[in-house]
Protein backbone atom coordinates (compact mmCIF):
# COMPACT_ATOMS: atom_id res chain seq x y z
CA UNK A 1 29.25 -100.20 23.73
CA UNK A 2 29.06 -97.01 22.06
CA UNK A 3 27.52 -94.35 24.54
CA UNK A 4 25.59 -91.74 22.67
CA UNK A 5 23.64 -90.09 25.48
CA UNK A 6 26.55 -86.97 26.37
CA UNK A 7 23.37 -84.36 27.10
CA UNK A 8 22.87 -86.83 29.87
CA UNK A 9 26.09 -86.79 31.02
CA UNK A 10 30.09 -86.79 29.76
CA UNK A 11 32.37 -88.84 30.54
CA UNK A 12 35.20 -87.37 32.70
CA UNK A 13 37.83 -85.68 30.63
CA UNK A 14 41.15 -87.24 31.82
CA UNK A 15 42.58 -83.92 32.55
CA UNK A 16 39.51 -82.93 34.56
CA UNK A 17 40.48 -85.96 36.51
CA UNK A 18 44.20 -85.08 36.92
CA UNK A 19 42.96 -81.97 38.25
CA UNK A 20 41.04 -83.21 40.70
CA UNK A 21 43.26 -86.07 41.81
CA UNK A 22 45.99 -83.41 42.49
CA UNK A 23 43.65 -80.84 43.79
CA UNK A 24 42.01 -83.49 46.50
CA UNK A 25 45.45 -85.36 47.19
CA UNK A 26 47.20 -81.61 47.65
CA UNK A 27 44.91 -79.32 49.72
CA UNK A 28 43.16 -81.85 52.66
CA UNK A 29 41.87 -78.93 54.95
CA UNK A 30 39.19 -77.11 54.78
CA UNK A 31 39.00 -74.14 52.51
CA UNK A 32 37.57 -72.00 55.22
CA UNK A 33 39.98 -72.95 57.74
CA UNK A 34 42.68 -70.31 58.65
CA UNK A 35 45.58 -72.21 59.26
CA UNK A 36 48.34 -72.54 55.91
CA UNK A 37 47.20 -76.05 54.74
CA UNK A 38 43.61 -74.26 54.50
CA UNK A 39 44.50 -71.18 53.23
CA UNK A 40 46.11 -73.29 50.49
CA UNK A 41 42.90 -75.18 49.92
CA UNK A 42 41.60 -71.76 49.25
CA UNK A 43 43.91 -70.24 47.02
CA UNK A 44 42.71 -73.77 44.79
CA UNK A 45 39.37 -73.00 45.31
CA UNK A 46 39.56 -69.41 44.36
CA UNK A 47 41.75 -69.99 40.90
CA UNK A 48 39.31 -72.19 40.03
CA UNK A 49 36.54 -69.77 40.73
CA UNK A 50 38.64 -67.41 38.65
CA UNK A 51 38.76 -69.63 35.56
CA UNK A 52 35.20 -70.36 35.42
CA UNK A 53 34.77 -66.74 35.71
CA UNK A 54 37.05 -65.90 32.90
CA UNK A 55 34.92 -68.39 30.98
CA UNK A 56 31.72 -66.95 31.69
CA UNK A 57 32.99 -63.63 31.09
CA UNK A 58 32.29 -62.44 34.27
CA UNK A 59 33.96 -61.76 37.69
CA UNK A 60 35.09 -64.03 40.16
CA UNK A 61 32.69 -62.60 42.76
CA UNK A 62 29.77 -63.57 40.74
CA UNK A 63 30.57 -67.51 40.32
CA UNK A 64 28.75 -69.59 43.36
CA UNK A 65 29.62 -73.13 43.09
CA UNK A 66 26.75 -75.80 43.66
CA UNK A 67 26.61 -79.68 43.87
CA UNK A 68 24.48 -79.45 40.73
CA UNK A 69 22.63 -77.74 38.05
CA UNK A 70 19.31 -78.44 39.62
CA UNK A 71 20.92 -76.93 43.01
CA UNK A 72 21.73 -74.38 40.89
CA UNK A 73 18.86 -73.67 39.57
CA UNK A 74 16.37 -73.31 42.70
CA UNK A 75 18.57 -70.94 44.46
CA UNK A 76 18.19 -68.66 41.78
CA UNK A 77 14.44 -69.22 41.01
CA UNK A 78 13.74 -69.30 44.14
CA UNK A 79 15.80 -66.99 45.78
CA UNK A 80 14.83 -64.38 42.83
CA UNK A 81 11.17 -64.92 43.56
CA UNK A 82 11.78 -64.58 47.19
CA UNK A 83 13.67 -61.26 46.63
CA UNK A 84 11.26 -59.95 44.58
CA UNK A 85 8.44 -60.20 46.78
CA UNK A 86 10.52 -58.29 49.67
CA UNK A 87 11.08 -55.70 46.82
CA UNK A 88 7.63 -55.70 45.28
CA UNK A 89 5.45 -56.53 48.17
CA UNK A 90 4.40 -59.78 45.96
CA UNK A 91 5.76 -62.76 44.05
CA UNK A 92 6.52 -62.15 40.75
CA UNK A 93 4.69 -63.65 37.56
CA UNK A 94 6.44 -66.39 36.14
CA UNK A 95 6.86 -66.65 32.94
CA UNK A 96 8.98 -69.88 31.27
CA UNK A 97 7.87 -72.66 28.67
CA UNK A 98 6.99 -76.06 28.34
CA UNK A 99 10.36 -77.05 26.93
CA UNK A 100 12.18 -76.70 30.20
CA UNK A 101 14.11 -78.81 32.13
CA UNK A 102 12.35 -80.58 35.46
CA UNK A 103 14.93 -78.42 37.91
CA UNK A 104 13.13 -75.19 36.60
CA UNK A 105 9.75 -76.21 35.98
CA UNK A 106 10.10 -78.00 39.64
CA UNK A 107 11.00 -74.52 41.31
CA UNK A 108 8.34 -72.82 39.40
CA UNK A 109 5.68 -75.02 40.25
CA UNK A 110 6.06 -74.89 43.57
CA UNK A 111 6.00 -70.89 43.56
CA UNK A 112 2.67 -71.40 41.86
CA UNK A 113 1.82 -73.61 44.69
CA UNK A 114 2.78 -70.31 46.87
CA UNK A 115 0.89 -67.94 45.41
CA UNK A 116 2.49 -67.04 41.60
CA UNK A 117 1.33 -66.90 38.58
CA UNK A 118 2.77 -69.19 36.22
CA UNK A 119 2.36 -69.20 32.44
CA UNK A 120 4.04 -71.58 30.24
CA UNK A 121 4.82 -70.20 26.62
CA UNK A 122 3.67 -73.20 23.58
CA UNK A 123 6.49 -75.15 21.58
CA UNK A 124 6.85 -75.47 18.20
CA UNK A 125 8.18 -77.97 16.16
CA UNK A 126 11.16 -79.62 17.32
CA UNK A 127 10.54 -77.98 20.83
CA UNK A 128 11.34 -74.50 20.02
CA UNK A 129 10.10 -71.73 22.29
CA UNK A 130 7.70 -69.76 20.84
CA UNK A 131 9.51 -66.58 22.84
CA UNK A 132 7.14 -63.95 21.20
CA UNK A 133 4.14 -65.57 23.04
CA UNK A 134 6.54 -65.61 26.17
CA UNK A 135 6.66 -61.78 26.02
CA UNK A 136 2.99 -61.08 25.26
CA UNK A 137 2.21 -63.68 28.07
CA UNK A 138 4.03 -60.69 30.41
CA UNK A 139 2.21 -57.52 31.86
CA UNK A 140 4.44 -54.89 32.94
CA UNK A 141 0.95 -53.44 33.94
CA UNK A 142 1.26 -56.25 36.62
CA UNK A 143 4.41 -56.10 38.30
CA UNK A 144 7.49 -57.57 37.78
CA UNK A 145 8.18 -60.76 35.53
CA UNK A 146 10.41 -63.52 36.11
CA UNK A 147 11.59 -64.88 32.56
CA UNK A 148 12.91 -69.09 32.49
CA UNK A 149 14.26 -69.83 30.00
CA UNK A 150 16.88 -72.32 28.70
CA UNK A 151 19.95 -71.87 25.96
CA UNK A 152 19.24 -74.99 23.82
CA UNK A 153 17.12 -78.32 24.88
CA UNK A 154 18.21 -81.10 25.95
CA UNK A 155 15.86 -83.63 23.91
CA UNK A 156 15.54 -81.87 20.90
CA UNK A 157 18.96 -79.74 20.13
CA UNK A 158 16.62 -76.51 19.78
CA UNK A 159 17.96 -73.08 19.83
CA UNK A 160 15.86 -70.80 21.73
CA UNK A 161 15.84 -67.63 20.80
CA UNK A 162 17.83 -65.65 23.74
CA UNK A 163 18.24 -62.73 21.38
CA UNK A 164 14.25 -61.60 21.02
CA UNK A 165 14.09 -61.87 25.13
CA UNK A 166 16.93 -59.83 25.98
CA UNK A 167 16.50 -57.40 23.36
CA UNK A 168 12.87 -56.83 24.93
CA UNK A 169 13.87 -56.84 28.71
CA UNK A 170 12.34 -54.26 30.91
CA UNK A 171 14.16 -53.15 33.93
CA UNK A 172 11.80 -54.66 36.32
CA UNK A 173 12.26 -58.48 34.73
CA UNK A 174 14.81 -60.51 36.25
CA UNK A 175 15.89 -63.44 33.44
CA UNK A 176 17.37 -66.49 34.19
CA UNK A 177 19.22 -68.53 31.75
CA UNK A 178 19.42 -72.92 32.02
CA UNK A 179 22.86 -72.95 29.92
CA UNK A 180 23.57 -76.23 30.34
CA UNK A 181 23.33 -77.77 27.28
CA UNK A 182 24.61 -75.32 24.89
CA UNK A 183 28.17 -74.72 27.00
CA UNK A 184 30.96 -76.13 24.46
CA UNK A 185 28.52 -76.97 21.99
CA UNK A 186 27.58 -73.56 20.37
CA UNK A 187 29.66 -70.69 20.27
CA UNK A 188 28.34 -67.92 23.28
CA UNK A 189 25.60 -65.65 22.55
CA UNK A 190 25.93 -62.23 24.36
CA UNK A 191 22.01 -62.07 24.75
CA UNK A 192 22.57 -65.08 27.73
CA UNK A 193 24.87 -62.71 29.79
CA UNK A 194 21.89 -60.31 29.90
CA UNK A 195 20.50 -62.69 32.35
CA UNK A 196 20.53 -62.20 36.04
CA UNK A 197 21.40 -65.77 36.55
CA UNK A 198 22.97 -68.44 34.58
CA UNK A 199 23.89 -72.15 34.85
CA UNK A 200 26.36 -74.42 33.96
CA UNK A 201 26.55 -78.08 34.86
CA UNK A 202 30.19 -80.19 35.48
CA UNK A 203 29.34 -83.13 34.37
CA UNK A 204 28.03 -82.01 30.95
CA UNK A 205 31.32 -80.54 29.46
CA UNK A 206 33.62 -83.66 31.06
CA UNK A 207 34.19 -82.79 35.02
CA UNK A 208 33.62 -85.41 38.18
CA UNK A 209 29.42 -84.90 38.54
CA UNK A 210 28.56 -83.24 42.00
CA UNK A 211 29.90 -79.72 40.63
CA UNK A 212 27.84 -77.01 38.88
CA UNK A 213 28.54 -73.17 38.78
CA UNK A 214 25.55 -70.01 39.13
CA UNK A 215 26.47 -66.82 37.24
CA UNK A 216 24.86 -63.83 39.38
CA UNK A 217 25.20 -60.43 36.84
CA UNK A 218 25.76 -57.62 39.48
CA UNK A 219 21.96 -56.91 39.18
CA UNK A 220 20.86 -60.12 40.80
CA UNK A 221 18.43 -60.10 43.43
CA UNK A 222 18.34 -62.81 45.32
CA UNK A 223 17.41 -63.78 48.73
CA UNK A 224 18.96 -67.11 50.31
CA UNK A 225 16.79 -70.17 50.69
CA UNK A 226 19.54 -72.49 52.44
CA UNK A 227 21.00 -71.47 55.62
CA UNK A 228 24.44 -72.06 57.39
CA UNK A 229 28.38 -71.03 57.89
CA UNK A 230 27.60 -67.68 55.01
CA UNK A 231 29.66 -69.64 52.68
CA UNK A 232 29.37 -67.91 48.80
CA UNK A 233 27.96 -64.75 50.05
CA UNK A 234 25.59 -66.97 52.02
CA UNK A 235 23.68 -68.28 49.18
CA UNK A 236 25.05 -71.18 48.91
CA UNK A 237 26.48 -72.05 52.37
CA UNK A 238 28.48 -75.46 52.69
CA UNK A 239 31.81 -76.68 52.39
CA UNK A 240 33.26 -75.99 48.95
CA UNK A 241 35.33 -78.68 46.88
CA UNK A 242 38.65 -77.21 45.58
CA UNK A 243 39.19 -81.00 43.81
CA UNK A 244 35.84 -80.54 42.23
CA UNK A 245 36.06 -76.69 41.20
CA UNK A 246 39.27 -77.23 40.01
CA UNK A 247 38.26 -80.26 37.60
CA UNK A 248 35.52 -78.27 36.64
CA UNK A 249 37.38 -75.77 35.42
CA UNK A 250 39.90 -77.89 33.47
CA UNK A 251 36.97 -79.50 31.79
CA UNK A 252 34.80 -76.02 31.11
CA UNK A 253 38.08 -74.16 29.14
CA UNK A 254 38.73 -77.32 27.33
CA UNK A 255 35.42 -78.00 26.29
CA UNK A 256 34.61 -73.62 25.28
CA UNK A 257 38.15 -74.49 23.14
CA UNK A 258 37.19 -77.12 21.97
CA UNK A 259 34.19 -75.81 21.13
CA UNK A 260 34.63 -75.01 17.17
CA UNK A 261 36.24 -78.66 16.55
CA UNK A 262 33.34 -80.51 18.56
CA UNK A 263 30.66 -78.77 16.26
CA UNK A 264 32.34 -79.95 12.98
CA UNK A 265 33.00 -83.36 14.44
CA UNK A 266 29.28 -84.26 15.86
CA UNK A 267 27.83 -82.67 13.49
CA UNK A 268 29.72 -84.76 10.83
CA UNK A 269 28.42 -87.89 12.78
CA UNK A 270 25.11 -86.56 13.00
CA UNK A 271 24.61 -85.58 9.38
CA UNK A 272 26.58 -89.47 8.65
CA UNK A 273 23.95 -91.45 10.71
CA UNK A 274 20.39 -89.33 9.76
CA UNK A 275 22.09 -89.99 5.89
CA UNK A 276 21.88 -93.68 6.34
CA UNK A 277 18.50 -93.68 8.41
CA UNK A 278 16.95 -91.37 5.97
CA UNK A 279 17.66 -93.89 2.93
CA UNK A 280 16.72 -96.64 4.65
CA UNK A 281 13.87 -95.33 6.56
CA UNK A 282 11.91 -92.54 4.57
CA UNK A 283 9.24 -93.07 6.97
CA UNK A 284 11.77 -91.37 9.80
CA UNK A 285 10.94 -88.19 11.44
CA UNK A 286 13.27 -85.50 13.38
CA UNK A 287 12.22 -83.61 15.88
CA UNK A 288 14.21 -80.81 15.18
CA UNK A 289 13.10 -77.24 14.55
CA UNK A 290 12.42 -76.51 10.69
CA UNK A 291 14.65 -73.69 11.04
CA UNK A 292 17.72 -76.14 11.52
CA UNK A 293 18.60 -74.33 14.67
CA UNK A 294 19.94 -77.37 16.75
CA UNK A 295 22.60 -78.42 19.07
CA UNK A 296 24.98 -79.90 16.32
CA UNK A 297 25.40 -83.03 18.18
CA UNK A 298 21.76 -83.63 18.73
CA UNK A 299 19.03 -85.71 16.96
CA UNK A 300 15.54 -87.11 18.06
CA UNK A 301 14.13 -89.67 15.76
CA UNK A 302 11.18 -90.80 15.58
CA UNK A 303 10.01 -94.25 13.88
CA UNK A 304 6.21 -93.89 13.21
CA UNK A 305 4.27 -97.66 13.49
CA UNK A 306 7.07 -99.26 15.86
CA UNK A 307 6.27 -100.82 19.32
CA UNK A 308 8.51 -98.09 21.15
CA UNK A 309 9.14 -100.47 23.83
CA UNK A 310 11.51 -103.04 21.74
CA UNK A 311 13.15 -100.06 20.89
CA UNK A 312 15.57 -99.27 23.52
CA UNK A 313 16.20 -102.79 25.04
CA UNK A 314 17.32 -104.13 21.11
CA UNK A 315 19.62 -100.99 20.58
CA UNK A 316 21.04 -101.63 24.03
CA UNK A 317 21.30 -105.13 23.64
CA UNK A 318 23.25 -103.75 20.55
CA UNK A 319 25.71 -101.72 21.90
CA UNK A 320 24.32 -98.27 21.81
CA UNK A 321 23.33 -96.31 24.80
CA UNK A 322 20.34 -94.06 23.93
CA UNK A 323 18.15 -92.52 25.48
CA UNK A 324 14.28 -92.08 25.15
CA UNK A 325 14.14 -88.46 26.37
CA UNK A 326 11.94 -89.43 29.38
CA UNK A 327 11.98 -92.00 32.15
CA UNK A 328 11.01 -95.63 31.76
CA UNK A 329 8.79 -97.59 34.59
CA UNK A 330 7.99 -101.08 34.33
CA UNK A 331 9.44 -101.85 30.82
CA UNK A 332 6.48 -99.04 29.37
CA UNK A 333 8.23 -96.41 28.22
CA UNK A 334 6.71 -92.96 29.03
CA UNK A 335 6.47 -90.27 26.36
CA UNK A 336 8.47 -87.24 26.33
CA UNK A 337 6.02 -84.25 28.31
CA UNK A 338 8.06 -81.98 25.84
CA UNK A 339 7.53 -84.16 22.51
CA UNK A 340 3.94 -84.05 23.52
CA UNK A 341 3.53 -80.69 24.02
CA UNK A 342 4.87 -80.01 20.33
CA UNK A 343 2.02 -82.20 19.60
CA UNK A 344 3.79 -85.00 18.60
CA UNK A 345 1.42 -88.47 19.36
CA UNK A 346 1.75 -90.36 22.29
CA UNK A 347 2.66 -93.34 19.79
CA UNK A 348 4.93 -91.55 17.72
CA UNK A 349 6.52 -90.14 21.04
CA UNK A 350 7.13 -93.40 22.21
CA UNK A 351 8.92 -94.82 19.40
CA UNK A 352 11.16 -91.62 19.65
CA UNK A 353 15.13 -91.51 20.53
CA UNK A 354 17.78 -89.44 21.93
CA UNK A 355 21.31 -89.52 20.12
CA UNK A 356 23.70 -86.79 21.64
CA UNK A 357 27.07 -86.88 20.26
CA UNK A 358 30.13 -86.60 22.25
CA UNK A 359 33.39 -85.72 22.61
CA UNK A 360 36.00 -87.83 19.92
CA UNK A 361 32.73 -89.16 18.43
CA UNK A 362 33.20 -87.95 14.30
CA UNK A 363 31.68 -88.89 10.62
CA UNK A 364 33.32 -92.65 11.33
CA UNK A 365 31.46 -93.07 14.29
CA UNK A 366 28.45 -91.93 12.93
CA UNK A 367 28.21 -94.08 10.06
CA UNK A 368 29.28 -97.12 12.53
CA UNK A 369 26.38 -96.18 14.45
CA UNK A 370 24.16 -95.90 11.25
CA UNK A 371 25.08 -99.51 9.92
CA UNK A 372 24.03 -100.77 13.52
CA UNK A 373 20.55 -98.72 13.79
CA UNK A 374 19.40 -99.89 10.30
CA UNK A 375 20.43 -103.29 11.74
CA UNK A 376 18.16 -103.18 14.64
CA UNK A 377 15.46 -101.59 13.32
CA UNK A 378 15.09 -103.88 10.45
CA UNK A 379 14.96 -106.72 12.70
CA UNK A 380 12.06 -104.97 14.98
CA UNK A 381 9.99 -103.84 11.92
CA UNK A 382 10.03 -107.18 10.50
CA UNK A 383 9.04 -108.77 14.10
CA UNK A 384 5.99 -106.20 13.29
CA UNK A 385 4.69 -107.43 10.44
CA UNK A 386 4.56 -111.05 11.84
């Protein structure tokens, strides 16, 4: 099997799991206890929290651990939201796009549910934000704004244009930045730190899964929406992991590193297998924005006049793990919501794929993985025509 569905998840980096195998075997207590086996759990706990916060350029005070990126992501949204109406005597508008993950647009749904206004910025091709409509969608006039928006997408590769939002930021907008997929992938872009809130997900850049870190910029405003011991400045109360913080910060300095090496390398594979496909396939599409501004290990193909539901089960059957881009019920495969909204066809959306490079995975593997695709898809095309 050759996995090729990393912006789903990573597999564990082995020195992630070293860390955490010593980290869990060496500190048992509690972090919070007071006694010296927990005050050692703690000083674990606490270097990892500085690491991460080295990483995200940032200080150790500002790093809240959560179980997950989508954890991480409703305490700020809606903690910020919450804040803001305490502040502003109402919630704020909320302003994000239709490229989003599910763990913002979630959390901003149900604020609009509660009272916001919600207004969801178009795509273009490839799924990229159009940001300038994001900003006219705002009214200072109004009251305060609550920007969503993420670093790069998950289905697509696209770039979003951080740079045009932060350089138009008012002081009454909070911004919150989904940076999961462009960690270790992309080299940083100072516009994300001008974000109130940021997230980064373990098990995207090789930690255990169950681990995610949220950024808070010293101008956060945020009001708790889970209650408990006042763990993490009581924003995220709960026993903390020292095995999982430490593993995720093994994994997040190797993988920011790393980052330079795993660019050349997937995008070698990438540029490999669309090489093949293209030749053999001049009928094949990318959903990628015409701008070329992509995660360089990410590619969605689409293969216009093929049942989309052979699709996955004969690459699988294969020995390549894909992924659609959206979740499957029943053996129907359901289009991508984002594809669509770039106003790509249900039909064309269906018969669309997800390859997402890895880390190790270079020009060899890509061409391996070309040689196999042309395979299957032969084979299904020609079942077609029958």
């Amino acid at each position: 099997m050759i996995y090729l569905d990393h912006n789903a998840s990573a597999g564990i980096r082995p020195e992630a799991l070293a860390a955490f195998q010593g980290a869990a075997s060496e500190t048992p207590a509690n972090p919070a206890a007071l006694h010296r086996a927990g005050r050692r759990a703690q000083g674990v706990l606490e270097d990892a929290r500085d690491r991460v916060a080295e990483v995200l350029r940032c200080s150790s005070s500002e790093i809240i651990f959560c179980s997950s990126a989508t954890e991480a992501n409703n305490i700020s949204l809606l903690g910020s939201a919450e804040a803001m109406r305490r502040v502003y005597g109402e919630l704020p508008h909320l302003v994000s796009s239709k490229a989003e993950h599910p763990s913002v647009l979630g959390p901003l749904r149900h604020l609009q549910q509660l009272g916001a206004r919600l207004s969801l910025a178009s795509l273009n091709k490839g799924a990229k934000v159009n940001v300038a409509e994001m900003l006219e969608l705002a009214n200072p006039q109004a009251g305060a704004t609550l920007f969503a928006l993420q670093w790069a997408n998950n289905e697509t590769g696209a770039i979003q244009d951080w740079d045009l939002l932060a350089a138009n930021k008012t002081d009454s907008d909070f911004l919150h930045c989904d940076a999961v997929q462009g960690i270790g992938k992309i080299p940083f872009s100072d516009s994300i730190f001008s974000a109130q809130t940021l997230v980064v997900s373990g098990h995207k850049v090789g930690a255990p899964k169950g681990i995610a870190a949220l950024r808070l910029s010293p101008l956060a405003m945020l009001d708790p929406i889970f209650f408990g011991g006042g763990h993490q400045r009581g924003l995220r109360p709960g026993t903390e992991s020292p095995a999982l913080a430490s593993a995720f910060a093994t994994a997040l300095e190797l993988t920011v590193s790393e980052q330079s090496q795993f660019a050349t390398n997937t995008g070698a594979a990438k540029n490999s297998l669309l090489s093949i496909l293209q030749e053999e396939f001049p009928q094949l599409v990318c959903q990628q924005p015409e701008e070329g501004e992509a995660l360089p290990n990410t590619c969605s193909l689409s293969f216009p006049g093929l049942d989309g539901r052979k699709l996955l089960p004969a690459l699988d059957a294969e020995g390549l793990a894909v992924s659609s881009g959206s979740a499957c019920s029943a053996g129907a495969p359901k289009p991508s919501s984002i594809l669509l909204a770039c106003g790509v066809s249900v039909e064309l959306a269906r018969a669309t794929v997800r390859i997402s490079f890895g880390h190790g995975q270079n020009e060899i593997v890509g061409k391996q993985v070309g040689a196999m695709f042309v395979s299957v898809l032969q084979r299904i095309y020609k079942v077609g025509k029958l």
